[in-house]
C-alpha atoms as a PDB file:
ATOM      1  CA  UNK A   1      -5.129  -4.414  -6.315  1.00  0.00           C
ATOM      2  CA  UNK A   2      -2.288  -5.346  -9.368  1.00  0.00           C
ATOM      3  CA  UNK A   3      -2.435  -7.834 -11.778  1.00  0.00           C
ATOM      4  CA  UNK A   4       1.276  -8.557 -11.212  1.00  0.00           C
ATOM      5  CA  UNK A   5       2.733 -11.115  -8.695  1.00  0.00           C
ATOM      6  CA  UNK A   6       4.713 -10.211  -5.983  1.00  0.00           C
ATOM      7  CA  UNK A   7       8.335 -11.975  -6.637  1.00  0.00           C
ATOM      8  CA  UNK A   8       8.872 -14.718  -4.919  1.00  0.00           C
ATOM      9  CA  UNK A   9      12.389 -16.566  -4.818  1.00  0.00           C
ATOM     10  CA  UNK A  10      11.587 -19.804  -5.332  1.00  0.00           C
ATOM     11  CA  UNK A  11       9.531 -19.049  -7.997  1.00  0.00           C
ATOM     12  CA  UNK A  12      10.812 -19.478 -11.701  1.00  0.00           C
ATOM     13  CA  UNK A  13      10.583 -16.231 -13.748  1.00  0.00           C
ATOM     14  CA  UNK A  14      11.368 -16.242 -17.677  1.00  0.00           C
ATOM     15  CA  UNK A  15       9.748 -13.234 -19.425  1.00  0.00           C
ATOM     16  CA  UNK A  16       7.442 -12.488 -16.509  1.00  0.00           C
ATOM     17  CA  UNK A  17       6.192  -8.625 -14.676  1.00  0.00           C
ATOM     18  CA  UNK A  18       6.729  -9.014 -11.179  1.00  0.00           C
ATOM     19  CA  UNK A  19       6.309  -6.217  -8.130  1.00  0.00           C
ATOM     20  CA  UNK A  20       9.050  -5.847  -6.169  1.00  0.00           C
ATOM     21  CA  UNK A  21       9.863  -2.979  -3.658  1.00  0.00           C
ATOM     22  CA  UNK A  22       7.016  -1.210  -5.266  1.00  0.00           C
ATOM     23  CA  UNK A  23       8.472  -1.498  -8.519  1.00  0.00           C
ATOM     24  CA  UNK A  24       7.357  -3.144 -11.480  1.00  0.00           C
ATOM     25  CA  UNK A  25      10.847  -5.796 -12.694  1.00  0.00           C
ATOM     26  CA  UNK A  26      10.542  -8.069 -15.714  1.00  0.00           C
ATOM     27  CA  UNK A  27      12.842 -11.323 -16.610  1.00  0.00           C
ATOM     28  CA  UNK A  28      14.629 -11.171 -19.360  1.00  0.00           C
ATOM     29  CA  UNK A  29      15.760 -14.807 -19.165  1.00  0.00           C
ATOM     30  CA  UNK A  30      15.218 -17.879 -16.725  1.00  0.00           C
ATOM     31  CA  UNK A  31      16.275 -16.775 -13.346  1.00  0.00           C
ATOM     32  CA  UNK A  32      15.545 -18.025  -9.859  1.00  0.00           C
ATOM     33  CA  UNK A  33      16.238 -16.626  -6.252  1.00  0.00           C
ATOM     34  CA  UNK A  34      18.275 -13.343  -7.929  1.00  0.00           C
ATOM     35  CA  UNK A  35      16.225 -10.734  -6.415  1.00  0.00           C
ATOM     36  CA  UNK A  36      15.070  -8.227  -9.046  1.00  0.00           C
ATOM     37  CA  UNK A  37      17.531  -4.622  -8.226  1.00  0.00           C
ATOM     38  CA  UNK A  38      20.454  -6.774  -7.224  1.00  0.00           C
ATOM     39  CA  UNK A  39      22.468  -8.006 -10.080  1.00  0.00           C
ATOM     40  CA  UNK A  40      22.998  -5.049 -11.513  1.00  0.00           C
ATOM     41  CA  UNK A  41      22.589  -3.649 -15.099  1.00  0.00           C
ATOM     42  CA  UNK A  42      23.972  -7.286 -16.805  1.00  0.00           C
ATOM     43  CA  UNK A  43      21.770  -9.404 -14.326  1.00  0.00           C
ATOM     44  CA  UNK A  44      18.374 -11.207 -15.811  1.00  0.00           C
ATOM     45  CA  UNK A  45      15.723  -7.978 -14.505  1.00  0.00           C
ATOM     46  CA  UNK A  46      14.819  -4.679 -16.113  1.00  0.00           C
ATOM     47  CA  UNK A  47      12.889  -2.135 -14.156  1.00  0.00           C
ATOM     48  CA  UNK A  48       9.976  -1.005 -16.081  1.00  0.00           C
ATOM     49  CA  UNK A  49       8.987   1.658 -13.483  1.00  0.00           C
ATOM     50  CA  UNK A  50       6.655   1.822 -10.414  1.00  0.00           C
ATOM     51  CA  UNK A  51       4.038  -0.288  -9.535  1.00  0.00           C
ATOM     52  CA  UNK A  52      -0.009   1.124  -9.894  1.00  0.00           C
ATOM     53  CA  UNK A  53      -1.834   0.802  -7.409  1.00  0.00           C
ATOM     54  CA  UNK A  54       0.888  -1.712  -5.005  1.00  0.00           C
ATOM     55  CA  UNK A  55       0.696  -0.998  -1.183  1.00  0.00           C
ATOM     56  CA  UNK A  56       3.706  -2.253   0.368  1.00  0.00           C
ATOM     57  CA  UNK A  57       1.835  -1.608   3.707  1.00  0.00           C
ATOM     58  CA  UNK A  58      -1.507  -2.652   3.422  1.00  0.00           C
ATOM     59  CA  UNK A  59      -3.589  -1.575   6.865  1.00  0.00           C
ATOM     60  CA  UNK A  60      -6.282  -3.575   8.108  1.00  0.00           C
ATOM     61  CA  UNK A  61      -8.688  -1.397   8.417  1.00  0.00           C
ATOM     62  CA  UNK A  62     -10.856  -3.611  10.213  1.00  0.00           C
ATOM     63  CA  UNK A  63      -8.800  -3.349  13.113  1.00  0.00           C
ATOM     64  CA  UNK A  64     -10.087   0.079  14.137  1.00  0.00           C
ATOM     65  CA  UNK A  65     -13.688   0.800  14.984  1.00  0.00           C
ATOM     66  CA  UNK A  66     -15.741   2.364  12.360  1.00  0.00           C
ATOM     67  CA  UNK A  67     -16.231   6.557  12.800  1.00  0.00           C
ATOM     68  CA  UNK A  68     -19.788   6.807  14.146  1.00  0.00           C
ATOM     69  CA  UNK A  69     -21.338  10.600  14.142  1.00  0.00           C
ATOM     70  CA  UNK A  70     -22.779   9.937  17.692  1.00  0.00           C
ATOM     71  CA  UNK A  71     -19.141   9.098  19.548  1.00  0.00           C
ATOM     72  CA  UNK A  72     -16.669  12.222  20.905  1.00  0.00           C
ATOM     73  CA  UNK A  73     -13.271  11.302  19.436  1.00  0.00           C
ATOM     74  CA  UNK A  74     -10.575  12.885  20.721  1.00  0.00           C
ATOM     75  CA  UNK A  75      -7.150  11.446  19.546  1.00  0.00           C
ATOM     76  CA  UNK A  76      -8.880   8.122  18.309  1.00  0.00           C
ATOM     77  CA  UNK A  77      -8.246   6.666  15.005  1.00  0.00           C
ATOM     78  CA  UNK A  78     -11.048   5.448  13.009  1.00  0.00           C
ATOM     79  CA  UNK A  79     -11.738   3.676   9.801  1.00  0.00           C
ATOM     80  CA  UNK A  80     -14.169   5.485   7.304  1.00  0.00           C
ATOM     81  CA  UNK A  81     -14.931   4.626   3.874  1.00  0.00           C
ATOM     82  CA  UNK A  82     -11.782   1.834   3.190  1.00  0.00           C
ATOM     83  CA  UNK A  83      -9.386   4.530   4.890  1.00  0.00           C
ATOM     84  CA  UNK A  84      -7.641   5.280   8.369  1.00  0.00           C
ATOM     85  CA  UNK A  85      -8.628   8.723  10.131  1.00  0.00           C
ATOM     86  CA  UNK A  86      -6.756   9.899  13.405  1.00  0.00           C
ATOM     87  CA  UNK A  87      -9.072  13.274  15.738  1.00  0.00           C
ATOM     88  CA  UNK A  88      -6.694  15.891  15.832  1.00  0.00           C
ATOM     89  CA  UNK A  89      -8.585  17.378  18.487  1.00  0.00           C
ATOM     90  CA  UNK A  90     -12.704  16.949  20.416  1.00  0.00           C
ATOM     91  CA  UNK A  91     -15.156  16.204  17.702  1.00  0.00           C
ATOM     92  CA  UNK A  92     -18.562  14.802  17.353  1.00  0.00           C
ATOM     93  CA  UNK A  93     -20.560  14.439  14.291  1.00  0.00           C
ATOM     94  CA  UNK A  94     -17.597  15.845  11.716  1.00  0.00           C
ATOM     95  CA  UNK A  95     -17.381  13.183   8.987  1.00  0.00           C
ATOM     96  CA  UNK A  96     -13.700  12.273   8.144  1.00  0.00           C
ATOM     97  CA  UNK A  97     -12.246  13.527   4.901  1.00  0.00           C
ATOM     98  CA  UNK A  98     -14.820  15.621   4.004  1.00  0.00           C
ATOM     99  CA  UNK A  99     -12.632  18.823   4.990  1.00  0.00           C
ATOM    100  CA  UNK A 100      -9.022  18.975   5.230  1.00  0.00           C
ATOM    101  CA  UNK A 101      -8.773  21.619   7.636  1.00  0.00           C
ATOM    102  CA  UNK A 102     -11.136  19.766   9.502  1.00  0.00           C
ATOM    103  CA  UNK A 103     -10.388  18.039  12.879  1.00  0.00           C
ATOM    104  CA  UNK A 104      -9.223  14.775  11.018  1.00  0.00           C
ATOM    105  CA  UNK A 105      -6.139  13.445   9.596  1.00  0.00           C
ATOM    106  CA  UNK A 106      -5.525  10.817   7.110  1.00  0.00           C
ATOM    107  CA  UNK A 107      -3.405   8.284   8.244  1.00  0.00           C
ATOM    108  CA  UNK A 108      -3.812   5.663   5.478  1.00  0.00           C
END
């Protein structure tokens, strides 16, 4: 999670950090509905680099069934620990993203 809004064009920005594109953009004077990366070097943003920790993709994990040691995945995709784990080939009881050779790949 940032501290910093996601820009919004109908808000009113004068000074302000916003995250746009995964980028962190701040005002340098009143502007409205000028996207920040736009206007060029003379227009009212400055890019002050990438946003920490901004996921232009968030995944609901909650979508996908938890990984449970007692199920035989094969080709599933699971959720473990906040994350999104796809069997690379039959497994049963192999925790995902404990071992990267293992039989599971991080998908987000």
């Amino acid at each position: 999670m940032t501290e910093y809004p996601v820009w919004d064009p109908n808000v009113v920005y004068t000074n302000e950090i916003v995250i746009h594109n995964g980028k962190l953009w701040q005002a340098l004077w009143w502007t409205q509905g000028q996207e920040p990366g736009t206007t060029g070097p003379w227009g009212p943003w400055i890019l002050i680099g990438d946003a920490p920790g901004y996921d232009p993709d968030p995944v609901p994990v909650d979508d996908y069934p938890a990984w449970d040691p007692t199920v035989i995945y094969i080709n599933e995709i699971v959720s473990h620990n906040g994350r999104l784990y796809q069997s690379l080939w039959w497994n049963q009881g192999v925790e995902p993203g404990l071992d990267q050779n293992g039989p599971w790949r991080l998908i987000h």
